[in-house]
Protein backbone atom coordinates (compact mmCIF):
# COMPACT_ATOMS: atom_id res chain seq x y z
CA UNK A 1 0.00 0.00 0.00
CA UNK A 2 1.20 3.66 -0.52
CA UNK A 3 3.14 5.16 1.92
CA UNK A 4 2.11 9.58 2.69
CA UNK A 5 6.08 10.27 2.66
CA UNK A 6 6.40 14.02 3.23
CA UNK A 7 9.37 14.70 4.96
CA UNK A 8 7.75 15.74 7.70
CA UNK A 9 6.72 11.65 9.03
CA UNK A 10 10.15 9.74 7.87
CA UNK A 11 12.95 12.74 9.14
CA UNK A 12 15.59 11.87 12.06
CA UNK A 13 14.69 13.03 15.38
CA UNK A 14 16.62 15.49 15.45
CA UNK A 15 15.27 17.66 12.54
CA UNK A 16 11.60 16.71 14.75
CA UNK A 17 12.66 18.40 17.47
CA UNK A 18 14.13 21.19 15.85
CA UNK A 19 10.95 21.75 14.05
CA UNK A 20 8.75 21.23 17.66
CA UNK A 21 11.30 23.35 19.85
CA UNK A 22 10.55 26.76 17.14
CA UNK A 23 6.84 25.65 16.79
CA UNK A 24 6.65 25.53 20.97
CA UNK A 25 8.51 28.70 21.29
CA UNK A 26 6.34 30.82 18.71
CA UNK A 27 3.39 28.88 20.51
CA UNK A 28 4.55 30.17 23.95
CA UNK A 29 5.19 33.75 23.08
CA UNK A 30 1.75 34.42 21.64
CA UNK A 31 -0.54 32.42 23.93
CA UNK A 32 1.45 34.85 26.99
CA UNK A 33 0.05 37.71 25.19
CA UNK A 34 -3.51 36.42 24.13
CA UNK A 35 -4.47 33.90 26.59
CA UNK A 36 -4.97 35.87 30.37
CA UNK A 37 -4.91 31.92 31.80
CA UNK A 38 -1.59 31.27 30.60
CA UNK A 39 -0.14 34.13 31.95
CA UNK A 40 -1.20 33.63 34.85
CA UNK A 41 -0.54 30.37 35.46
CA UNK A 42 3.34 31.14 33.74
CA UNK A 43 3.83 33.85 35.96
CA UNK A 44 2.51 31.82 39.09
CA UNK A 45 5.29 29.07 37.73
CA UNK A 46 7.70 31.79 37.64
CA UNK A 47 7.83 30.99 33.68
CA UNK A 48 8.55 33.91 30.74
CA UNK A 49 8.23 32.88 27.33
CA UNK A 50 11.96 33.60 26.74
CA UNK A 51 12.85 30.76 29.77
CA UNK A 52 12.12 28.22 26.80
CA UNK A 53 14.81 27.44 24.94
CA UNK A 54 15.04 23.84 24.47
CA UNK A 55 12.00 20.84 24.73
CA UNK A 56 13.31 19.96 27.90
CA UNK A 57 12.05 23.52 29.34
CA UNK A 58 8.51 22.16 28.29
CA UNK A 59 8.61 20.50 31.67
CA UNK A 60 8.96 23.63 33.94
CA UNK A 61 5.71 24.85 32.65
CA UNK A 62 2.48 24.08 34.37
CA UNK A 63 -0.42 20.97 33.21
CA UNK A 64 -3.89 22.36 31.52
CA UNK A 65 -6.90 19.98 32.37
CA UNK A 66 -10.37 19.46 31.74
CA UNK A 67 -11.24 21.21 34.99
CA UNK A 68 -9.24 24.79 33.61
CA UNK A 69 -11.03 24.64 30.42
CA UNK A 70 -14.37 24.55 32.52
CA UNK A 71 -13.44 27.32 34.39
CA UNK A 72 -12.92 29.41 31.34
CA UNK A 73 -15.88 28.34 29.62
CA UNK A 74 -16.56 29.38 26.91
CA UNK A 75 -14.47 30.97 24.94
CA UNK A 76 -11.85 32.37 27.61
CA UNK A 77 -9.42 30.52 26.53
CA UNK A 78 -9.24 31.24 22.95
CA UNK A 79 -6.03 33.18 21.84
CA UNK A 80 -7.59 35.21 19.00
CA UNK A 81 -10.78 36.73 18.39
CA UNK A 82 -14.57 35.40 17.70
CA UNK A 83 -14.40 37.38 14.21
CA UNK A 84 -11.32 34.88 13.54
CA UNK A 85 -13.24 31.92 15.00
CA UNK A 86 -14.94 30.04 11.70
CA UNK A 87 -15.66 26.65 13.64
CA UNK A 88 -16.87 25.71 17.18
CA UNK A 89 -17.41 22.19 18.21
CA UNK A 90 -17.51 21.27 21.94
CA UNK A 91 -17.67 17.70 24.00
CA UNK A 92 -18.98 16.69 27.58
CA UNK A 93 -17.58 18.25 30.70
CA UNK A 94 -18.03 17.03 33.98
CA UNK A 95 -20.50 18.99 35.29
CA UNK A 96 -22.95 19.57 32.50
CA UNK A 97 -21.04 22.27 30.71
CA UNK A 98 -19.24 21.24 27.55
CA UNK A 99 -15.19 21.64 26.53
CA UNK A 100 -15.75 24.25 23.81
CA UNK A 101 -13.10 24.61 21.16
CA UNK A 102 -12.52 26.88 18.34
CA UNK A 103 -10.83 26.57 14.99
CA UNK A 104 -9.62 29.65 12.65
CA UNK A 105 -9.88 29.16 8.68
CA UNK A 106 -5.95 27.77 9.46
CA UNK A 107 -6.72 25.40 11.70
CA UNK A 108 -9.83 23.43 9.71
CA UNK A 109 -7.37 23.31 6.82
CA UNK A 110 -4.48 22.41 9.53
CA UNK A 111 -7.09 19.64 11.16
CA UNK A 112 -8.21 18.38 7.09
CA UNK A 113 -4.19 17.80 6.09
CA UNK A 114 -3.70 15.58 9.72
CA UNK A 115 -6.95 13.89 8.76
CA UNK A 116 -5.77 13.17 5.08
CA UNK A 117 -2.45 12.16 6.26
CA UNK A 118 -4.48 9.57 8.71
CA UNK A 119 -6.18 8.56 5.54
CA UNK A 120 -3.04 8.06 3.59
CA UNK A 121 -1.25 5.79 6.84
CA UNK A 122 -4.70 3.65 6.53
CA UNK A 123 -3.77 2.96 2.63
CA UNK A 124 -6.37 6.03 1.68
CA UNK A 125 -5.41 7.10 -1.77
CA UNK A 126 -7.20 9.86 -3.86
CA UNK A 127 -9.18 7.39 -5.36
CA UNK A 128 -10.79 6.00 -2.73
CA UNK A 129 -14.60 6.04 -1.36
CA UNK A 130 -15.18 6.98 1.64
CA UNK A 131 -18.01 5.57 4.45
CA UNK A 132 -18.19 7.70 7.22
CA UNK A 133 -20.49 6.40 10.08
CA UNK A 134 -19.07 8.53 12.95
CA UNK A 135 -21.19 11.34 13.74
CA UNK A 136 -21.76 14.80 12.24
CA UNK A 137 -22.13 18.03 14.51
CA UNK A 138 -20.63 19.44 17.85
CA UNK A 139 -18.61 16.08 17.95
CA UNK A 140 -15.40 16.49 16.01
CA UNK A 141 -15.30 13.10 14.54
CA UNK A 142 -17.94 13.19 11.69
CA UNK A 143 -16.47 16.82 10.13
CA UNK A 144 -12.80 15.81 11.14
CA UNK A 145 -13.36 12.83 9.38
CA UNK A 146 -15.12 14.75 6.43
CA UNK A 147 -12.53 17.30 5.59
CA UNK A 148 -9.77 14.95 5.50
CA UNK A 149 -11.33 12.99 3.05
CA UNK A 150 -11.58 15.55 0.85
CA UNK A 151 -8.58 16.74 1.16
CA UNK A 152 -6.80 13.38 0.25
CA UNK A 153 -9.11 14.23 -2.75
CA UNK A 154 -10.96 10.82 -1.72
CA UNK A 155 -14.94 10.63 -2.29
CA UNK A 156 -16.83 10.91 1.02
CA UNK A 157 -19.95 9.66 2.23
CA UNK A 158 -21.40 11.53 4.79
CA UNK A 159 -24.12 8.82 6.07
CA UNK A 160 -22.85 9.44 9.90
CA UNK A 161 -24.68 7.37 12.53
CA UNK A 162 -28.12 5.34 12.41
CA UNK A 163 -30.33 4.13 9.14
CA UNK A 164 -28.40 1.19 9.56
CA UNK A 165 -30.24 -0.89 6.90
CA UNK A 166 -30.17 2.16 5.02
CA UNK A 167 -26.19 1.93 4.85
CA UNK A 168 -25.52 -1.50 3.90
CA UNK A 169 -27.81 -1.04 0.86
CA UNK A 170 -25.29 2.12 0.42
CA UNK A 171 -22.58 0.17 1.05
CA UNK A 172 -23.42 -2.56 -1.84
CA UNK A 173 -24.76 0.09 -4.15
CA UNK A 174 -21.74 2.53 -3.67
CA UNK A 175 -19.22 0.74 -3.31
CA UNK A 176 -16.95 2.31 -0.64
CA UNK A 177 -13.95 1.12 -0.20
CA UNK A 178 -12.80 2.42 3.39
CA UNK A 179 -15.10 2.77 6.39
CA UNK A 180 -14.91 5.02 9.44
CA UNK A 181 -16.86 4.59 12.52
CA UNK A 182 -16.75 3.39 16.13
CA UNK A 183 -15.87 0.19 16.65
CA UNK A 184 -19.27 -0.60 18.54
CA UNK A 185 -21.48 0.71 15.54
CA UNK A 186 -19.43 -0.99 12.69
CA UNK A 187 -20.10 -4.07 14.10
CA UNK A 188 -23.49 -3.40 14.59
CA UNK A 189 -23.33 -2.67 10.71
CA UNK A 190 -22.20 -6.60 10.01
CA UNK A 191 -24.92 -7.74 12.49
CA UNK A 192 -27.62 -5.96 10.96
CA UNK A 193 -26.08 -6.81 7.00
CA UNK A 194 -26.11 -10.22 7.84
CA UNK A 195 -30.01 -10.25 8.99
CA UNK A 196 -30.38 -8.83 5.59
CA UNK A 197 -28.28 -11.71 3.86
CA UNK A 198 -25.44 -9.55 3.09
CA UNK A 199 -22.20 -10.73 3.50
CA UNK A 200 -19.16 -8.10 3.85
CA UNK A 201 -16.65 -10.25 1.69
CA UNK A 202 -18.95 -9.44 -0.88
CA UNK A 203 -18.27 -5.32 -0.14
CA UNK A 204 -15.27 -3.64 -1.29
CA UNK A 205 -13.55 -2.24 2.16
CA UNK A 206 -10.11 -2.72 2.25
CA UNK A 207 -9.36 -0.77 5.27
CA UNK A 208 -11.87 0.59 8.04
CA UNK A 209 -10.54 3.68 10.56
CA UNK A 210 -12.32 3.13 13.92
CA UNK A 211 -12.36 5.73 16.90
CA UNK A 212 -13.76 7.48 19.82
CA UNK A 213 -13.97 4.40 22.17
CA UNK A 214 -11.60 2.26 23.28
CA UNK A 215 -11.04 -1.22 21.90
CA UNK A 216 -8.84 -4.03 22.09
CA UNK A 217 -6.54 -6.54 20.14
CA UNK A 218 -9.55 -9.09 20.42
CA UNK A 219 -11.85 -6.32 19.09
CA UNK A 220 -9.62 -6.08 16.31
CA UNK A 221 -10.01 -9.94 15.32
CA UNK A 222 -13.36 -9.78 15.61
CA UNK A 223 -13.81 -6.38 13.55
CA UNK A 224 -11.56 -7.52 10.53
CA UNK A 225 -13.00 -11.11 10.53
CA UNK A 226 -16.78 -9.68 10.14
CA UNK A 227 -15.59 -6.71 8.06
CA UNK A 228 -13.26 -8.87 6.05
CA UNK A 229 -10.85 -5.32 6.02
CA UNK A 230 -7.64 -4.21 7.49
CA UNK A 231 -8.86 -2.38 10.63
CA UNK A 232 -6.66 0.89 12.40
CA UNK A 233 -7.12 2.93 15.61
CA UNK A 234 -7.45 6.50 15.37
CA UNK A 235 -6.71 8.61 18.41
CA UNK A 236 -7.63 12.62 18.74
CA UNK A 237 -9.59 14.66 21.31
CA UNK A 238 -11.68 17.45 21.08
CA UNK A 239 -9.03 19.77 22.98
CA UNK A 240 -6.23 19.09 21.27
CA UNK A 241 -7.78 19.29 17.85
CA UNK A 242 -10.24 16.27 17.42
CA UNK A 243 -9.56 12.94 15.26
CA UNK A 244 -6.18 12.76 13.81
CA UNK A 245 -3.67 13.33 16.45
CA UNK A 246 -2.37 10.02 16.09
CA UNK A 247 -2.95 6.58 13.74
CA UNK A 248 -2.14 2.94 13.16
CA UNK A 249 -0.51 2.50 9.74
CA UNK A 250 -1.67 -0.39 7.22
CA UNK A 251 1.84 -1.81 7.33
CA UNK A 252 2.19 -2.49 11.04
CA UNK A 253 -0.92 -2.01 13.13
CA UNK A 254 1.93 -1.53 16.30
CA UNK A 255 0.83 1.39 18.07
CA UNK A 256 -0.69 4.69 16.74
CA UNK A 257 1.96 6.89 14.82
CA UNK A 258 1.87 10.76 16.49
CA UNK A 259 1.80 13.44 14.07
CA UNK A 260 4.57 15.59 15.83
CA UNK A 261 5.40 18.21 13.84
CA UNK A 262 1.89 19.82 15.22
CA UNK A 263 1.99 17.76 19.01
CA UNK A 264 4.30 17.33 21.41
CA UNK A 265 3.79 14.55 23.78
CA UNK A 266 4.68 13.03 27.31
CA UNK A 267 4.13 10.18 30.14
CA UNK A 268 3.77 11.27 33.12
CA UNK A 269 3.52 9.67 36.69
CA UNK A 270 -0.11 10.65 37.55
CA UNK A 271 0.88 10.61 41.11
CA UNK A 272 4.13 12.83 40.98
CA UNK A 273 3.46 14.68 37.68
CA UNK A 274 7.60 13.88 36.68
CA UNK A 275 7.83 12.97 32.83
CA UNK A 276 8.22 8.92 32.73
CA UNK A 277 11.00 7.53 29.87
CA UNK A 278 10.17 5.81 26.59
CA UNK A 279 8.35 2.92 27.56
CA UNK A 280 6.97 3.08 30.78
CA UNK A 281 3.23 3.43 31.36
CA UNK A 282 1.72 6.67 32.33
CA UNK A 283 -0.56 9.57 31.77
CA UNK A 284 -0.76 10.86 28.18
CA UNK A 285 0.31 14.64 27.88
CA UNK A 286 0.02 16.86 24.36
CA UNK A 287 1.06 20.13 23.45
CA UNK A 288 -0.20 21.78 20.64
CA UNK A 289 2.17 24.09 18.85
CA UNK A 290 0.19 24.74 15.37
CA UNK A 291 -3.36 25.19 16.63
CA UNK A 292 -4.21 29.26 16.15
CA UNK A 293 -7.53 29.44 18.27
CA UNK A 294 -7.31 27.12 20.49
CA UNK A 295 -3.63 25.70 21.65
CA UNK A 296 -3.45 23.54 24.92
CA UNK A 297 -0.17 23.59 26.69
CA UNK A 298 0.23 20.45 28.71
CA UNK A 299 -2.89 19.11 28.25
CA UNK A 300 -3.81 15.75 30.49
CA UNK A 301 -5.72 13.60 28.99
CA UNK A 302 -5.98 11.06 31.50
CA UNK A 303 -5.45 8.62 29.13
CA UNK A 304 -2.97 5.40 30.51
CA UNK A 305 -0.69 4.33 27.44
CA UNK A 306 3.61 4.22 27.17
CA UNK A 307 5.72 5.86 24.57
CA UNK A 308 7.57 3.83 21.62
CA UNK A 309 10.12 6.04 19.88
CA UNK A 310 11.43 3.43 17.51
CA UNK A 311 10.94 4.08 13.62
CA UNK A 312 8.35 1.60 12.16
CA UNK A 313 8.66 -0.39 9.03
CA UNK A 314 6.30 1.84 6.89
CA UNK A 315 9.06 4.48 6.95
CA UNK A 316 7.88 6.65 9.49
CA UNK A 317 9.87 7.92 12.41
CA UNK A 318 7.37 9.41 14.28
CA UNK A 319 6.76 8.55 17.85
CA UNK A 320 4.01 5.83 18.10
CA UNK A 321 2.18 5.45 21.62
CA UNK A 322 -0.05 2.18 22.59
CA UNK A 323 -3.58 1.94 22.72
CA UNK A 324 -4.92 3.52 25.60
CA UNK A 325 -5.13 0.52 28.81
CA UNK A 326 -7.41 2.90 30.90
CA UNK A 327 -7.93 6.11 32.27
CA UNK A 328 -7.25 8.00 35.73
CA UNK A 329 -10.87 9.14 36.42
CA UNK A 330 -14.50 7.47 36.24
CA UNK A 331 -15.59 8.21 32.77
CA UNK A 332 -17.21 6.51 30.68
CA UNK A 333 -16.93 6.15 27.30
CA UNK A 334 -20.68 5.06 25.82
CA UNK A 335 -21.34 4.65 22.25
CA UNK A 336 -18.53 7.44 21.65
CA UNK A 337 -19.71 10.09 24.24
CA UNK A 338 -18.16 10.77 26.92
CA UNK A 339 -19.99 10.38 30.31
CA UNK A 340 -19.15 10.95 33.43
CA UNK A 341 -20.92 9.62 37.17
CA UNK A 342 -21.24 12.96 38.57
CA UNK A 343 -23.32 14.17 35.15
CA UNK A 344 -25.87 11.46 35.79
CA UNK A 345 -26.22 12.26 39.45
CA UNK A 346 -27.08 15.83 38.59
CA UNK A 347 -29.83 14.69 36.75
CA UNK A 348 -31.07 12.12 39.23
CA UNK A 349 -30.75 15.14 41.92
CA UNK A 350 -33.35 17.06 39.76
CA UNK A 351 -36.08 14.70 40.16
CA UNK A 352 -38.20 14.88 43.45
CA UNK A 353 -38.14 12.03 46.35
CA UNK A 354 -34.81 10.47 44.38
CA UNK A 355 -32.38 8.99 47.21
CA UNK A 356 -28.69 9.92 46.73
CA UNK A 357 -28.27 5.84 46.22
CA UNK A 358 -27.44 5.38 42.46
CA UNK A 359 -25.49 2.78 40.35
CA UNK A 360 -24.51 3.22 36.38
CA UNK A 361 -24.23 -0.47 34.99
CA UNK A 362 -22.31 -0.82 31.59
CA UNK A 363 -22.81 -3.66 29.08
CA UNK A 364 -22.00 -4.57 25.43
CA UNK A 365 -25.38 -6.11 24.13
CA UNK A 366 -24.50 -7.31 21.03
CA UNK A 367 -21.91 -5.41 18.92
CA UNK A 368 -23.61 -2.28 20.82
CA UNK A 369 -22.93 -0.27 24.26
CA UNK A 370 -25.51 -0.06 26.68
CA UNK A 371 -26.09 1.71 29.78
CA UNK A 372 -28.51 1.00 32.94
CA UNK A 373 -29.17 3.74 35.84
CA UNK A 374 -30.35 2.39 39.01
CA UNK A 375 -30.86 4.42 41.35
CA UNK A 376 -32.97 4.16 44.88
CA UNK A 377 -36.30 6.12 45.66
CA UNK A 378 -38.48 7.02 48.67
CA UNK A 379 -40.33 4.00 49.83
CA UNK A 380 -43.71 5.84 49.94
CA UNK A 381 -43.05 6.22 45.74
CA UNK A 382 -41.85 2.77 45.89
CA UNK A 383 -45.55 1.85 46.75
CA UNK A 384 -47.22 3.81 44.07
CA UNK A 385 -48.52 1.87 41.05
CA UNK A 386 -46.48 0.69 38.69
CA UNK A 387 -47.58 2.98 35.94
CA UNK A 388 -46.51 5.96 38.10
CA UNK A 389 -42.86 4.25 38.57
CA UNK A 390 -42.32 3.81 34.67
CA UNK A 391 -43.56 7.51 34.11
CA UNK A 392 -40.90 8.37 36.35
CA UNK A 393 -38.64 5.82 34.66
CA UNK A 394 -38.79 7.24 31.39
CA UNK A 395 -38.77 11.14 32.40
CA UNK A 396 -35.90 10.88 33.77
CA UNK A 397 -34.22 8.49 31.06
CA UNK A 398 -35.37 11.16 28.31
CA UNK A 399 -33.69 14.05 30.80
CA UNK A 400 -30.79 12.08 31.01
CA UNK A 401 -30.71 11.61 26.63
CA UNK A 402 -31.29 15.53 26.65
CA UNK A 403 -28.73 16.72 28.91
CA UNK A 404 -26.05 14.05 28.35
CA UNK A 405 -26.70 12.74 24.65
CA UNK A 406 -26.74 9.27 25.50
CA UNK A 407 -29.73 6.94 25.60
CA UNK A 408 -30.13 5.16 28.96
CA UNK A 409 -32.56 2.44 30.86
CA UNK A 410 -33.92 3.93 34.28
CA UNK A 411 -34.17 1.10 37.29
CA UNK A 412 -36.04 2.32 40.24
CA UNK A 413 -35.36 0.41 43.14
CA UNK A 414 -36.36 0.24 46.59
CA UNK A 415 -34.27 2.09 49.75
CA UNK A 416 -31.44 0.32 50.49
CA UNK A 417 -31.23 -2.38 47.54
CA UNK A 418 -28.08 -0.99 46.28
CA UNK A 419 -25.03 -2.38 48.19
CA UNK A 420 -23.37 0.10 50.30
CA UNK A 421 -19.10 0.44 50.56
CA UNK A 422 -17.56 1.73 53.33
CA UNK A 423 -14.97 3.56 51.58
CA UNK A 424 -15.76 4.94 48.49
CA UNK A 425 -18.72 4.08 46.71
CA UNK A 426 -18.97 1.65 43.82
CA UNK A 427 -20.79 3.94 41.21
CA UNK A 428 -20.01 2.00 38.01
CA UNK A 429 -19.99 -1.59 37.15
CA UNK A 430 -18.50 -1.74 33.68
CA UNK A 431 -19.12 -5.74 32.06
CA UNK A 432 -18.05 -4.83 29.08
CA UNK A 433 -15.24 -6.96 27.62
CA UNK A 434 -13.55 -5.10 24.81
């Protein structure tokens, strides 16, 4: 399969740094000047602009997290002006309000040349077709997805999520050759085209790029034996720029190849915050040094992977990190949204005679995520008839799809049926096995 080989993926590590260390710096200057949050938290860390003059400075300045981008919600901690702002997309936060990030005219076309250089790792070539089941709107992953096709010049079709039946017809009368999607929904795609007698060997897929939730070497198996296609991970995040911070290639499949001319990354100890060597499991760190609107400086992602620095046999020399083993906090990752406890407790607070007694129970029906809220009530509701208790039921189920985005099945249960912990409570019970 073609390799993308602009200098940029296959140079020595020493012209990457280079490249990263004047990228940081002109980062660092302008986000001083333009960002009051950065300032201050540089000046707190005794830090000027002109202290960085090497990558191993990066350390001395301070972590950005989800909970700084909340505080500075909306738009606080864009570094140029709404006139320059052209895109906003945003994802969950974990209390309600959602990470918004911005893009200039720059950065979509920056974000479409990562996404078409994803394209070209997966064996994407010009004249490709394009099936793009993730989905369209304030998540990045439909529109990241989108402009990177057309920038590799590929076809795209932008089908996005549901009308399942609808999209295997497309699939046999189209005749796409890559698909994009979560790894959940895709194989909810071969379920449903084999209730309709359709059998994917029969399709023309030669590669599928799969995202947003996490998934395993055993997921893999399963996806390219039902999809009968080569099958890569795609990593991004909405705050460092969405899908196409980092990618499996077709040759290898060994860990997802960084694009670091426009991120810098570490591992850190989530404990002591030091930066971990090459190869030992941490937290995942980026730094975004080409992003105009919105760049993150030390951004935790609480994502649990290691580092591999070693070129790969497709030529490039980028570094490539692991799938993800975990995360640091409680979310949840459901159907590609992210979801956190304390967001479904501040629903359940809202409704009257709810006990603060709740329990968030995860399972994989099928190809398919599903999630299962039960949560205690007063035991003079308890005794009401059951009509009134599935009322309740499904208000707050369709509260919980409004507010959060995700579908969910409400349990009410009597006082004291959910098992109590001494130390800190069990809220989730994830079965899945991925």
């Amino acid at each position: 399969m073609p390799i993308y080989n602009i200098d940029s993926e296959t140079m020595p590590r020493e012209g990457i740094e280079a490249i990263q260390l004047k990228r940081l710096q002109t980062t660092i200057e302008r986000i001083y000047v333009t960002v009051p949050f950065y300032k201050k938290t540089f000046d707190k860390a005794g830090i000027k602009p002109s202290d960085i003059k090497s990558l191993d400075d990066l350390k001395r300045l301070p972590f950005t997290t989800k909970l700084d981008l909340r505080d500075n919600y909306p738009y606080d901690m864009f570094a140029v002006p709404m006139e320059n702002i052209v895109r906003i997309h945003a994802s969950s936060g974990t209390t309600g309000k959602p990470t918004v990030v911005g893009y200039t005219k720059r950065d979509i076309d920056t974000w479409a040349r990562l996404m078409a250089r994803c394209f070209a790792a997966a064996g994407g070539t010009s004249g490709d077709i394009i099936h793009n089941a993730f989905g369209y709107g304030l998540f990045t992953g439909g529109l990241g997805v989108h402009y990177g096709a057309e920038k590799l010049g590929a076809s795209i079709i932008p089908v996005s999520g549901g009308n399942t039946k609808r999209q295997i017809t497309i699939m046999q009368d189209f005749k796409p050759t890559i698909l994009t999607g979560t790894p959940s929904y895709v194989l909810h795609l071969a379920e449903v085209a084999d209730e309709m007698g359709v059998d994917f060997k029969n399709l023309y897929f030669k590669s599928g790029i799969f995202g947003a939730e996490p998934w395993s070497e055993n997921m893999r198996e399963e996806l390219e034996s039902k999809l009968h296609l080569k099958a890569m991970d795609i990593y991004g995040l909405s705050e460092v720029i969405g899908p196409g911070v980092a990618i499996e290639c077709y040759e290898e499949q060994k860990g997802l190849h960084i694009f670091e001319d426009h991120f810098i990354v570490e591992i850190i100890d989530p404990e002591t915050q030091e930066v971990l060597p090459y190869g030992e499991t941490g937290e995942l760190v980026f730094t975004s040094i080409t992003k105009e609107a919105f760049p993150v400086i030390r951004y935790r992602t609480k994502d649990i992977t290691s580092l591999n620095p070693e070129p790969c046999i497709c030529g490039r020399t980028h570094i490539r990190m692991n799938k993800p083993s975990g995360r640091t906090d409680d979310m949840l990752i459901i159907r590609g949204v992210n979801v956190f406890p304390s967001q479904i407790e501040s629903v359940l607070m809202e409704t009257k005679q709810i006990l603060p007694h709740y329990q968030l129970l995860v399972d994989r029906k099928g190809n398919l995520d599903s999630l299962t809220v039960k949560v205690e009530i007063d035991e003079e509701l308890f005794s009401d008839e059951i009509k009134t208790l599935q009322t309740m039921e499904q208000k707050i189920s369709n509260d919980i799809k409004e507010y959060l985005g995700v579908s969910a099945k409400v349990m009410l249960v009597e006082p004291k049926t959910i098992e109590r912990s001494e130390g800190k409570a069990v809220r989730v019970i994830d079965n899945r096995k991925i």
